[in-house]
Protein backbone atom coordinates (compact mmCIF):
# COMPACT_ATOMS: atom_id res chain seq x y z
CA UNK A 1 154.80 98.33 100.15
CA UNK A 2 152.81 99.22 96.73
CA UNK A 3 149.85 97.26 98.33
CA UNK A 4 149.84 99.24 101.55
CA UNK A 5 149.99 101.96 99.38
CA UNK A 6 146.75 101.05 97.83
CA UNK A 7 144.88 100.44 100.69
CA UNK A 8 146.15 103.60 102.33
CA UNK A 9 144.61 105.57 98.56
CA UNK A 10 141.19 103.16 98.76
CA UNK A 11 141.01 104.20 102.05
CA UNK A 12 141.50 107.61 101.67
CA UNK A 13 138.93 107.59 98.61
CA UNK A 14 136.34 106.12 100.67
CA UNK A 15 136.56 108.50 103.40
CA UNK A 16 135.91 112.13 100.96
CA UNK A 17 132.82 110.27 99.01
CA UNK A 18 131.55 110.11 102.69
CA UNK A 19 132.12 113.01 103.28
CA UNK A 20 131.15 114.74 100.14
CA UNK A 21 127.66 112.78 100.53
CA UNK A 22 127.25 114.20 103.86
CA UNK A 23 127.78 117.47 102.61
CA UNK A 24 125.46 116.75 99.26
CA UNK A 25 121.66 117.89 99.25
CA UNK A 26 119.09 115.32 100.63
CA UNK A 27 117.23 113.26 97.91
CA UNK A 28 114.20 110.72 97.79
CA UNK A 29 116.90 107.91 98.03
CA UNK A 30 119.20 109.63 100.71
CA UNK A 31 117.19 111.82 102.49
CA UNK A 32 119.83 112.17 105.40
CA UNK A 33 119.79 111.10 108.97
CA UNK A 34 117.54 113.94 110.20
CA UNK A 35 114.51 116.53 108.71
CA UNK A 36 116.30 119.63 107.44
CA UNK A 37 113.46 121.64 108.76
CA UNK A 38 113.22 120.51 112.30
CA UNK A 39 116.78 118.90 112.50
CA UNK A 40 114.40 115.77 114.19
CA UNK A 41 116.19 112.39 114.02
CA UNK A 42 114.41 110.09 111.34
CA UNK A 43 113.41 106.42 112.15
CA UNK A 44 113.75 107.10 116.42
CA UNK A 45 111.98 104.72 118.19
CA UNK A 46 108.52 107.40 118.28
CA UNK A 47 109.86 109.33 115.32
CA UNK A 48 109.08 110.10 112.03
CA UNK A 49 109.46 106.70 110.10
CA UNK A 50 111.76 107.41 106.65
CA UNK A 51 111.70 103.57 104.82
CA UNK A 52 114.84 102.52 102.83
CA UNK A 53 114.20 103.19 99.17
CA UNK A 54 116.03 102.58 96.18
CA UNK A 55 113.84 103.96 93.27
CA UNK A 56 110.63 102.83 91.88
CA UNK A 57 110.09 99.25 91.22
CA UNK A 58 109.75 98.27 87.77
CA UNK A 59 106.14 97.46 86.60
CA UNK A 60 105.85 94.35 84.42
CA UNK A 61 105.25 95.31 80.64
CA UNK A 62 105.76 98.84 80.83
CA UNK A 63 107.54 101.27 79.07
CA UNK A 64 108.79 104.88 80.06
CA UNK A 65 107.40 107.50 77.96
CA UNK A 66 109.05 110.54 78.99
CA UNK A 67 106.83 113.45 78.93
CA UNK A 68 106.95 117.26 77.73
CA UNK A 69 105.36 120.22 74.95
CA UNK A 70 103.61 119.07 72.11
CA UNK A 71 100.85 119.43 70.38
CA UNK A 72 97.61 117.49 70.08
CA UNK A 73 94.72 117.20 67.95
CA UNK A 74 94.02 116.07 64.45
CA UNK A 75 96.48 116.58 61.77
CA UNK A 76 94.10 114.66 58.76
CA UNK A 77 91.24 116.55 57.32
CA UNK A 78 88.21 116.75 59.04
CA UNK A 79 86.06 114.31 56.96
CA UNK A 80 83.01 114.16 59.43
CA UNK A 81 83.14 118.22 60.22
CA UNK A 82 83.25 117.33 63.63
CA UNK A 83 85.83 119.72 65.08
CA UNK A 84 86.31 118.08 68.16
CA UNK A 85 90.22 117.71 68.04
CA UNK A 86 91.75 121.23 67.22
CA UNK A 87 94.95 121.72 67.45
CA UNK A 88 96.42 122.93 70.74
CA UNK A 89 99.77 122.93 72.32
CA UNK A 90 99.94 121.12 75.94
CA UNK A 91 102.41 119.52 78.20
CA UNK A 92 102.42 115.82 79.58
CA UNK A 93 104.20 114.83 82.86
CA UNK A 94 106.03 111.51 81.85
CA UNK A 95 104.65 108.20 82.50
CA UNK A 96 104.73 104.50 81.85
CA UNK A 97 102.74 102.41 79.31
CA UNK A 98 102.42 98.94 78.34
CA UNK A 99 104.30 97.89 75.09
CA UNK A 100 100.89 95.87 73.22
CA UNK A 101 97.76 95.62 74.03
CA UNK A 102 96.24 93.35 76.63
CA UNK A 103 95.97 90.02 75.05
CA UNK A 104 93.63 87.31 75.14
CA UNK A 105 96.29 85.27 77.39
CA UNK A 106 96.69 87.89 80.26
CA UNK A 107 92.21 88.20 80.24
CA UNK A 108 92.45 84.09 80.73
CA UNK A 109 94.87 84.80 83.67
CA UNK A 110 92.69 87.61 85.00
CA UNK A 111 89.46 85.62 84.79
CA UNK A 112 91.56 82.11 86.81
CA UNK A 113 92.24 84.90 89.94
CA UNK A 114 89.15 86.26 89.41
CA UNK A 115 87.13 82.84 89.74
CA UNK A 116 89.33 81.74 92.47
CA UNK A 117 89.34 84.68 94.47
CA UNK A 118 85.89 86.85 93.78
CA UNK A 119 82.66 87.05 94.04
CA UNK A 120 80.43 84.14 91.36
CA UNK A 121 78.52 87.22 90.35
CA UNK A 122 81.57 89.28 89.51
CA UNK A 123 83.53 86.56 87.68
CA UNK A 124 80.46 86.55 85.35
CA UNK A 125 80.21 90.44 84.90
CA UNK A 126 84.36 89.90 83.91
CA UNK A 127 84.01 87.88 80.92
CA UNK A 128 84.34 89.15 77.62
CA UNK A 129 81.19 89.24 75.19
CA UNK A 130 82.21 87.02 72.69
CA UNK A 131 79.43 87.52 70.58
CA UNK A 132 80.49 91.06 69.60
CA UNK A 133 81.66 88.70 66.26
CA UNK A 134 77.76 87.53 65.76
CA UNK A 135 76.65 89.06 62.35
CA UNK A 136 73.78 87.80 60.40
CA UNK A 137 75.30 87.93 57.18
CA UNK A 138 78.76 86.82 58.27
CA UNK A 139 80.49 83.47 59.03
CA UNK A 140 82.28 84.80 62.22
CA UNK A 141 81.18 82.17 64.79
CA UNK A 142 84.45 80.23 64.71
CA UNK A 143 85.62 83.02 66.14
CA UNK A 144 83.20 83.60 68.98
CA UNK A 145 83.71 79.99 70.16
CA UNK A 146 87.88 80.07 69.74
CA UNK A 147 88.95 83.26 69.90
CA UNK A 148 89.33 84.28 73.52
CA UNK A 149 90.13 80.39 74.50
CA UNK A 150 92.09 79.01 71.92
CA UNK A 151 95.76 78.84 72.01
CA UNK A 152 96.49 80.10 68.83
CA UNK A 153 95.12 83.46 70.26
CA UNK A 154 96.64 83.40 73.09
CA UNK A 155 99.18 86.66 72.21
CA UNK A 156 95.95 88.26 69.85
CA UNK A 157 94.45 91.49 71.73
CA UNK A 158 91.03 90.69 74.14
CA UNK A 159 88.13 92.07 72.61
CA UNK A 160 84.33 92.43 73.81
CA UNK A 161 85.74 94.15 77.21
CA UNK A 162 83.73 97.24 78.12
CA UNK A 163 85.35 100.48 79.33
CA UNK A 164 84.11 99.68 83.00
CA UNK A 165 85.65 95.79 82.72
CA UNK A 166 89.27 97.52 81.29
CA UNK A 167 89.10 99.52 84.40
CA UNK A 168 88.47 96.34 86.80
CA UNK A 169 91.48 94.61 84.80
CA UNK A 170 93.51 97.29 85.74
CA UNK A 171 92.42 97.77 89.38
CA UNK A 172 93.30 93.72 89.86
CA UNK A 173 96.23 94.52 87.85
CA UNK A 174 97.26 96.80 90.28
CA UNK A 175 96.60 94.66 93.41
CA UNK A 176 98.49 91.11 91.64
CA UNK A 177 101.81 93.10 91.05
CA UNK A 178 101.82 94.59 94.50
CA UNK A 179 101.20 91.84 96.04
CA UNK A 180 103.86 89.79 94.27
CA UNK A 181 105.90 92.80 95.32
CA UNK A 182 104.88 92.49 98.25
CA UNK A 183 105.88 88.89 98.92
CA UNK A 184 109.18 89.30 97.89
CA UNK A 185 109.02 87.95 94.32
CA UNK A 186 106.67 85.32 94.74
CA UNK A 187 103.22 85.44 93.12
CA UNK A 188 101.97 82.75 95.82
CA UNK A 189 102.76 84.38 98.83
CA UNK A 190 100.78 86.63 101.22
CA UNK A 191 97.43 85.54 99.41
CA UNK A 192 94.75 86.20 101.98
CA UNK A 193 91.97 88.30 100.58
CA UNK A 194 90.06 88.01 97.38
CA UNK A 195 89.57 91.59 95.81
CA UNK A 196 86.36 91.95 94.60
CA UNK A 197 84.29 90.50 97.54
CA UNK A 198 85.05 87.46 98.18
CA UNK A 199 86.68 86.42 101.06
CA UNK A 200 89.71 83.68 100.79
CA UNK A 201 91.41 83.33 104.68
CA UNK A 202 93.07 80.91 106.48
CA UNK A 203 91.41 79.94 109.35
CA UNK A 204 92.17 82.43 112.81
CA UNK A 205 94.54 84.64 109.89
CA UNK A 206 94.31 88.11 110.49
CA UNK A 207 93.57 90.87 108.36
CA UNK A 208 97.13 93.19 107.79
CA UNK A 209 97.17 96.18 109.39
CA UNK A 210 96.42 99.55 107.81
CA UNK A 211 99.06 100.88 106.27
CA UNK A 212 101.51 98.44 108.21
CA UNK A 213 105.24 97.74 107.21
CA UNK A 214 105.34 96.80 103.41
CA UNK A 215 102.06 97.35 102.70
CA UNK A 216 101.78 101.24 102.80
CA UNK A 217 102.70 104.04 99.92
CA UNK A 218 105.06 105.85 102.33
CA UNK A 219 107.22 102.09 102.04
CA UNK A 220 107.95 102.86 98.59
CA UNK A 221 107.37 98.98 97.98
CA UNK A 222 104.49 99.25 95.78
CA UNK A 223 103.65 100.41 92.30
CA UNK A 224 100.95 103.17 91.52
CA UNK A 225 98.20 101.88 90.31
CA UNK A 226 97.47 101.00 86.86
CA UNK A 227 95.12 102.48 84.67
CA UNK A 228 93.54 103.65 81.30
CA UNK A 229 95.81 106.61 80.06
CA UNK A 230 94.31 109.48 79.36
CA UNK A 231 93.53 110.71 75.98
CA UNK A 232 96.00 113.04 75.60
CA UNK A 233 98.65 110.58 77.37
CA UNK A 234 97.84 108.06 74.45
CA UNK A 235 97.67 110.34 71.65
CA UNK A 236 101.15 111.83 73.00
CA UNK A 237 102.54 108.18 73.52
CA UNK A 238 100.86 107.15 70.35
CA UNK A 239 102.66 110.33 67.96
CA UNK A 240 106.11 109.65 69.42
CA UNK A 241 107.64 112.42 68.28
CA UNK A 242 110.58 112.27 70.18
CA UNK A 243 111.96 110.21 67.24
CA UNK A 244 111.89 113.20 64.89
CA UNK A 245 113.89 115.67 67.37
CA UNK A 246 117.64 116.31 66.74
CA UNK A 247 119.91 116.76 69.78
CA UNK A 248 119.12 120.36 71.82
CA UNK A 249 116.53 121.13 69.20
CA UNK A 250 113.90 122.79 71.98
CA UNK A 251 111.28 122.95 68.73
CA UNK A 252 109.23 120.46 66.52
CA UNK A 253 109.76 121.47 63.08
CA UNK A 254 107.61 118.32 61.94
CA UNK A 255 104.14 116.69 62.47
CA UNK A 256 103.29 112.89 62.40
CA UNK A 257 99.74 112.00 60.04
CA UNK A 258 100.64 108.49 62.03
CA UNK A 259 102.73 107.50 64.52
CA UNK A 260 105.73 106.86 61.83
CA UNK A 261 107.17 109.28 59.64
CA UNK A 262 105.74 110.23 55.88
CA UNK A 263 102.25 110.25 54.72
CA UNK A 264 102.75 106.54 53.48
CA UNK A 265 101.04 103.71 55.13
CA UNK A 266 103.90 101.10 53.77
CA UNK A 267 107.13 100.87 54.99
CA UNK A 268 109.49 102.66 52.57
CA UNK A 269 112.76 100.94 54.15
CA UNK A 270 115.15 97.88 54.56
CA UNK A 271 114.10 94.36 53.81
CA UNK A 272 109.97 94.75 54.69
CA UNK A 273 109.93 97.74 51.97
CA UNK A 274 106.51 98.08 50.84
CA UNK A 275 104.84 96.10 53.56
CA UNK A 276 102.03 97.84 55.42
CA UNK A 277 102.97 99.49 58.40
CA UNK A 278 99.73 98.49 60.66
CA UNK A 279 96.75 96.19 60.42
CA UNK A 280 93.81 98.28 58.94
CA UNK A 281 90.96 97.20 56.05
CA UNK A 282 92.01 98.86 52.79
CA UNK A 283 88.86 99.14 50.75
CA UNK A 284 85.39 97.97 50.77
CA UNK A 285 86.16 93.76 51.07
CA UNK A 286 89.55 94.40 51.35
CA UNK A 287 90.82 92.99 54.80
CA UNK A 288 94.60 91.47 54.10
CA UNK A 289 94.99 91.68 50.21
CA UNK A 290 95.25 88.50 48.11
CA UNK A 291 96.40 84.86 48.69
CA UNK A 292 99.73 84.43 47.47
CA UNK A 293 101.08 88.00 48.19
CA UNK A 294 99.34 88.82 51.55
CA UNK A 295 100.36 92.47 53.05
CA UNK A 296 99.51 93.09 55.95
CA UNK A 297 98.15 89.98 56.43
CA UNK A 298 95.46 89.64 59.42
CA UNK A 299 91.91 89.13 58.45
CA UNK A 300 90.36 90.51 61.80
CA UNK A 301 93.40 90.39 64.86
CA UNK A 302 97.09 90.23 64.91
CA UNK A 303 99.48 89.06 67.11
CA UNK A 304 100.22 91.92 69.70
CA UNK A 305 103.97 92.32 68.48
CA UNK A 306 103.14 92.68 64.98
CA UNK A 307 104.54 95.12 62.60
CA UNK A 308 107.43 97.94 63.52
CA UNK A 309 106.66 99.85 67.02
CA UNK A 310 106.59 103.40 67.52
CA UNK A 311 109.83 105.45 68.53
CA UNK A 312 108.98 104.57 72.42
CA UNK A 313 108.63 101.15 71.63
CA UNK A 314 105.31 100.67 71.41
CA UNK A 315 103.46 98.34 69.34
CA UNK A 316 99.79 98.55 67.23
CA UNK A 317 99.44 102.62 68.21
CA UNK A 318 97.81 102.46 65.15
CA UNK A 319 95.50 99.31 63.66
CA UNK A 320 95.08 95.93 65.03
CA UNK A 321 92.29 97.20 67.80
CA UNK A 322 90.86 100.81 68.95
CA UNK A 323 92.16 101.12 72.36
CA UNK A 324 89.72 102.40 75.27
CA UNK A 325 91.08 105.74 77.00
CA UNK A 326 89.31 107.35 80.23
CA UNK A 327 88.22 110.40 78.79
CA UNK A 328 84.42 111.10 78.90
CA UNK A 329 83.76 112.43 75.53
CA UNK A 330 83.19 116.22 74.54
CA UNK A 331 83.84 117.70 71.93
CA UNK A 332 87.25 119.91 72.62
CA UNK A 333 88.32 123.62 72.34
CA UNK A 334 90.86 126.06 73.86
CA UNK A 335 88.05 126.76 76.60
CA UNK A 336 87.42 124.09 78.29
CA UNK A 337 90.81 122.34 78.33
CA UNK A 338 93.88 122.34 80.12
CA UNK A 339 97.18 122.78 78.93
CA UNK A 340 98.69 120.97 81.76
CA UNK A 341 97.81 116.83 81.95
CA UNK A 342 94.47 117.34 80.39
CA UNK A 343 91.76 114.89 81.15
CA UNK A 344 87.98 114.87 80.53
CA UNK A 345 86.21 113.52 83.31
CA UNK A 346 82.72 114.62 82.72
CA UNK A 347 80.90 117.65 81.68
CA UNK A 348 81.21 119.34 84.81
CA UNK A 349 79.82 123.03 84.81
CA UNK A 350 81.77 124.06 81.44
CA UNK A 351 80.51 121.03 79.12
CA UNK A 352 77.33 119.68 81.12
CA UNK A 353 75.44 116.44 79.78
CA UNK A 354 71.93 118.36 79.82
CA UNK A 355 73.27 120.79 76.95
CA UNK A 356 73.23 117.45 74.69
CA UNK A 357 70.07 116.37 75.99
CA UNK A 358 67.01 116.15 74.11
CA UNK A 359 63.19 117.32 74.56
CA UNK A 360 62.66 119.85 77.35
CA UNK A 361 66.31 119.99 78.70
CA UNK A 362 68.24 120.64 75.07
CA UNK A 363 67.87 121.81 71.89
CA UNK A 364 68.21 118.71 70.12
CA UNK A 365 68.34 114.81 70.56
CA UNK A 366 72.41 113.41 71.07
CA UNK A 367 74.46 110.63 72.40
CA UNK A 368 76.75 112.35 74.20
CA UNK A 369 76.66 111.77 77.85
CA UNK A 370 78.71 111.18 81.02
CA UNK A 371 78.46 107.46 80.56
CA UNK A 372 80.26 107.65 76.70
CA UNK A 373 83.71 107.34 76.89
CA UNK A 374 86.87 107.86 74.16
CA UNK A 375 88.42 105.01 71.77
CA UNK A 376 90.94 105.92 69.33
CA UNK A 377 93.80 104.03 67.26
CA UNK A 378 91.83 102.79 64.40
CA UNK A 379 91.53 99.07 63.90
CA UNK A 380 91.20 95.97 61.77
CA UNK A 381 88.16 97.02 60.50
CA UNK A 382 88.56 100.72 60.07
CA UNK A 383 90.12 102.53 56.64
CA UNK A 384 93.27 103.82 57.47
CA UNK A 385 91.73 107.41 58.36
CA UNK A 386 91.40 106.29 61.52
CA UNK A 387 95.05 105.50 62.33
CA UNK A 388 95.77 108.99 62.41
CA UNK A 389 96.33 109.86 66.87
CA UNK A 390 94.34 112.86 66.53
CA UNK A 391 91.00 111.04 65.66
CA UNK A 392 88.70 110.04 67.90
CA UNK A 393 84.92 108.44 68.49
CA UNK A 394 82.91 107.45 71.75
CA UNK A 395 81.03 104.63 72.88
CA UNK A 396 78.93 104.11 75.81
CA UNK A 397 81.31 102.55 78.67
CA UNK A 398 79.00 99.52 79.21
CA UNK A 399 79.56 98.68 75.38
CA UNK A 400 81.70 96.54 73.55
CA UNK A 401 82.64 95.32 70.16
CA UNK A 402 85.19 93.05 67.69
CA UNK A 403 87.90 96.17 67.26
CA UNK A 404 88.20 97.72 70.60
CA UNK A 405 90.73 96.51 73.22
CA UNK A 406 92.78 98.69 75.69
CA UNK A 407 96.27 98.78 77.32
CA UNK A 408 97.36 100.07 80.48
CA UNK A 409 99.51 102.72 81.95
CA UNK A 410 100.96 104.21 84.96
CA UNK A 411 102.60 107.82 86.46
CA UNK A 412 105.99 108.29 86.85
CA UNK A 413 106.88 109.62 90.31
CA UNK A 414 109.94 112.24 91.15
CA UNK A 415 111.78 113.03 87.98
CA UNK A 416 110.28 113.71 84.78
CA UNK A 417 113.14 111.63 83.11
């Protein structure tokens, strides 16, 4: 009797959350049988097509950063008199980035597919320049012969990638997870095309349709693409200040010099009290401090999950390597930027390159270009100004060197948490 009981109550239960979802709003994951504009039947044999989704798969490495107000720019002194990071207040639309650096390990695996599956002439225009360690009065060439290949470094962040060879990594990036997405798990299956160029088919296969079943954005199957964040996504991601709001507190009362709290650069708590919080060169000739009583202890690299992360869980925002971003450089001002997402893609009409040019076009001889793009973090080789996430330099994006790496993100789609 009690059981019949129950099943008559589970019953019963069933029946009102079925009918309370029927009479509940449509959402991205339940977006009802039929359009609540035209009251058209979804997924009819020549209907509108609505695929099953769940929510967004999870990309490998990443972590969410969940966006809002803050404000950017530099918070140190202005040593250089540059002025090119005032303060400003702007919002960012939440998003996903990876937890360390790309290491030497994942630009092995990169460079396997790429060999494999590309083009001879782009697997050469892929490899890191290792001799961004050459220097004539230095004993670095160990490390140009060991340092990408050797095991030791596997989990130490690549270095000697350009700006335009991050942004290939992160287009195959983009194409490897899908397609193990794709495949249902397996990082072996559905392999047909190479993707830059060259062409790896069965014999009589067929190319897949455009935008066929599984394949397409409307499927929900795949990731966005991965990229370079922006600058202000990685300064945001980089200040974390989300660890120094209380609960319903709508305003920052504090600002971060780095992306930890205090003006210290040692941690002042628990068991690694007094131990530098990030790898960064101390003084003239002063990489790691002295044998017996090493701090923070890396000569050039570190291991990618080194020292305390941030309060999103990131790790090296500060030290270790300067990490590419896809801003073209200009200097900055309330004028010419957005408050909304800001990104600098080139001069455009409000910041054009020929107003740095020199000779008969400009006023006086500069660097700055549209091929120059933004690195910031600081590294193993910079004084600890530099750590600071409102600082920032340029390089041309065909350039590399020893203390610049990168690490990817990605947007967040539908809700901003």
């Amino acid at each position: 009797m009690n059981f019949l009981k129950y099943v008559t109550y589970a019953a019963a239960g069933i029946m009102l959350m079925a009918s309370c979802n029927k009479r509940g709003n449509p959402t991205s994951t339940d977006p009802g049988r039929a359009s609540t504009k035209t009251g058209i039947e979804y997924n009819e044999e020549e209907g509108f097509q609505v695929a099953d989704y769940a929510d967004m798969p999870e990309g490998p490495g990443l972590i969410f950063i969940e966006g809002g107000r803050t404000t950017l720019g530099s918070s140190e002194e202005d040593v250089a008199m540059t002025r090119d990071n005032i303060e400003r207040t702007v919002t960012i639309a939440s998003f996903f980035m990876d937890e360390t650096e790309v290491a030497n390990i994942h630009w092995l695996e990169y460079l396997m597919f790429v060999k494999r599956d590309s083009a001879e002439e782009f697997y050469r225009s892929a490899l890191p320049d290792t001799t961004v360690w050459e220097r004539e009065l230095s004993f670095n060439d160990p490390y140009k012969l060991y340092y990408l290949r050797y095991p030791g470094f596997r989990f130490y962040p690549v270095v000697g990638v350009s700006w335009e060879q991050a942004n290939d990594y992160c287009l195959w990036r983009s194409a490897k997870v899908n397609e193990k997405l794709a495949s249902g798990g397996s990082s072996s299956g559905g392999r047909k095309f190479g993707i830059f160029g060259k062409r790896r088919q069965a014999a009589g296969a067929e190319a897949p349709a455009e935008g066929g079943a599984g394949n397409s954005i409307e499927s929900g199957m795949l990731l966005p693409n991965y990229r370079l964040p922006t600058e202000a996504e990685w300064e945001y991601a980089a200040q974390a200040m989300i660890g120094t709001q209380l609960d319903e507190d709508e305003n920052q009362a504090n600002r971060r010099i780095y992306p930890w709290d205090g003006h210290q650069l040692r941690n002042p708590y628990g068991k690694r009290q007094g131990q530098f919080l990030a790898n960064f060169k101390r003084g003239r000739g002063d990489y790691a401090g002295i044998a017996g009583s090493l701090n923070d202890g890396a000569m050039i690299t570190e291991y990618v999950y080194s020292y305390p992360p941030n309060d999103f869980g990131l790790y090296n925002m500060a030290g270790n390597v300067n990490e590419w971003v896809q801003d073209v450089y200009r200097p900055l001002s309330f004028q010419d930027v957005e408050d909304l997402n800001p990104v600098r893609r080139g001069g455009g009409t409000t910041d054009p390159a020929k107003d740095y040019a020199a000779g008969a076009e400009g006023g006086f001889q500069s660097l700055i270009t549209d091929e120059v793009r933004v690195f910031k973090g600081g590294s193993w080789k910079d004084v600890a100004y530099w750590l600071s996430p409102g600082t920032r330099r340029f390089m041309k994006q065909d350039s590399a060197t020893s203390t610049i790496g990168f690490r990817c993100a990605m947007i967040n789609t539908g809700s901003n948490r």
